[in-house]
Protein backbone atom coordinates (compact mmCIF):
# COMPACT_ATOMS: atom_id res chain seq x y z
CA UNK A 1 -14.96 15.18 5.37
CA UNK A 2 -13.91 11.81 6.12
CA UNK A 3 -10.19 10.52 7.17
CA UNK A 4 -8.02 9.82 3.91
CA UNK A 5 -7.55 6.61 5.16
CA UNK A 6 -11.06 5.73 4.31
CA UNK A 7 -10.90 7.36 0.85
CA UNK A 8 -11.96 5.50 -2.08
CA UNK A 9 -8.65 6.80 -3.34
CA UNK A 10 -6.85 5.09 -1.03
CA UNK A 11 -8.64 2.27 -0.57
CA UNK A 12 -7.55 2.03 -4.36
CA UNK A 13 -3.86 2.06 -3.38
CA UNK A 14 -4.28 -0.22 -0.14
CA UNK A 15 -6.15 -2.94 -2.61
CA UNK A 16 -2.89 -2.56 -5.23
CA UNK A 17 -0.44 -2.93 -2.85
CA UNK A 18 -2.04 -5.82 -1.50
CA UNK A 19 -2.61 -7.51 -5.09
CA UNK A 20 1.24 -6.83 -5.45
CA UNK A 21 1.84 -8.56 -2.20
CA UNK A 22 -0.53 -11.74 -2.94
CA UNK A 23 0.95 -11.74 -6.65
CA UNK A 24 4.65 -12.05 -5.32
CA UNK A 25 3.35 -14.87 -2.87
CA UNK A 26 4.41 -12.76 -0.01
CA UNK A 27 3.50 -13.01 3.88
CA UNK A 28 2.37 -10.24 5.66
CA UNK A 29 4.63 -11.81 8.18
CA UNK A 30 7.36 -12.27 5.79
CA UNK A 31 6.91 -8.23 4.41
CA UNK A 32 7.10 -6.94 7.65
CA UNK A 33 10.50 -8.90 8.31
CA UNK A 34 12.36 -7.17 5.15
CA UNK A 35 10.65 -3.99 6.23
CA UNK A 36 12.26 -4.61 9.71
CA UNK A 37 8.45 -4.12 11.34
CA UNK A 38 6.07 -5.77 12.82
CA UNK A 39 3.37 -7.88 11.26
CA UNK A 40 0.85 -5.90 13.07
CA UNK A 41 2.38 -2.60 11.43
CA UNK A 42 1.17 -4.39 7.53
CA UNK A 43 -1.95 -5.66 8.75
CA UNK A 44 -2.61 -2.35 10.12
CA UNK A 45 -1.96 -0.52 6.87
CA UNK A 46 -3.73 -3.08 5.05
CA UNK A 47 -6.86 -2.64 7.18
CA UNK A 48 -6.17 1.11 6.70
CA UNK A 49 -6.04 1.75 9.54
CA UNK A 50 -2.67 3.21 9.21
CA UNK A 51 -2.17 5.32 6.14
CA UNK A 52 1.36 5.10 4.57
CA UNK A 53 3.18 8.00 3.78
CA UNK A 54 5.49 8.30 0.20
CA UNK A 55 8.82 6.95 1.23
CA UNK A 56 6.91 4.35 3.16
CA UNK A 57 5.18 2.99 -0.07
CA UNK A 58 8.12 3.21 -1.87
CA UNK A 59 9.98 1.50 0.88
CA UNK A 60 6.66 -1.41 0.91
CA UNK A 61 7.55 -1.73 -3.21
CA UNK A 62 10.85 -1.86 -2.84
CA UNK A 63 10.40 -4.99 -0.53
CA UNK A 64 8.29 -6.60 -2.69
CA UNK A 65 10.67 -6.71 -5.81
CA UNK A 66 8.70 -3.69 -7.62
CA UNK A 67 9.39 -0.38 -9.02
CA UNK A 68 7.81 2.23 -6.91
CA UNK A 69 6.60 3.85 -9.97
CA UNK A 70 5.74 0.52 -11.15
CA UNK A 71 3.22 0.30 -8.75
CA UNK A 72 1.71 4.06 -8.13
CA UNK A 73 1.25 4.18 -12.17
CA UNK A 74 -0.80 0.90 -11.19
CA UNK A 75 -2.91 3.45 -8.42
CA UNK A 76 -2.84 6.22 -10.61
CA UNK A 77 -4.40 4.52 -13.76
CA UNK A 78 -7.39 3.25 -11.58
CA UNK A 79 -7.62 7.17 -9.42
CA UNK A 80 -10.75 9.19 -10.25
CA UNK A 81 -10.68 12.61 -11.49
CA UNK A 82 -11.21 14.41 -8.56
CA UNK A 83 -9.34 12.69 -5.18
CA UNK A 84 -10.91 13.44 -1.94
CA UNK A 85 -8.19 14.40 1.17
């Protein structure tokens, strides 16, 4: 079974947070300052090669001006039936 980070599940969610990030015309650089990180710690995540956890993606949303739920019914509508951990 392969690592969840390299699910196409959550490649799905990695590629919607990123679209949310490009759409708001947002740095990585500039992210990881409201998020009081790194910019290594969002390119990491956005490589996957960190997976986020729940409050962490809410947290990520929050900094970009969205709606957590906003943005997981954005994941959710693109998910397949059966998700692969």
């Amino acid at each position: 079974m392969p690592k969840s980070v390299f699910t196409d599940a959550y490649r799905l969610l990695i590629e919607d947070l990123v679209a949310a990030r490009r759409a708001k015309k947002v740095s990585q650089a500039e992210l990881a300052s409201r998020l009081a990180k790194v910019k290594s710690f969002i390119a990491k995540v956005e490589r996957r090669g960190r997976r986020l956890d729940v409050l962490e993606f809410c947290a990520v949303s929050r900094a970009l001006g969205y709606d957590e739920s906003e943005l997981l019914a954005r994941v959710v509508a693109r998910l397949p039936r059966e998700i692969e951990i």
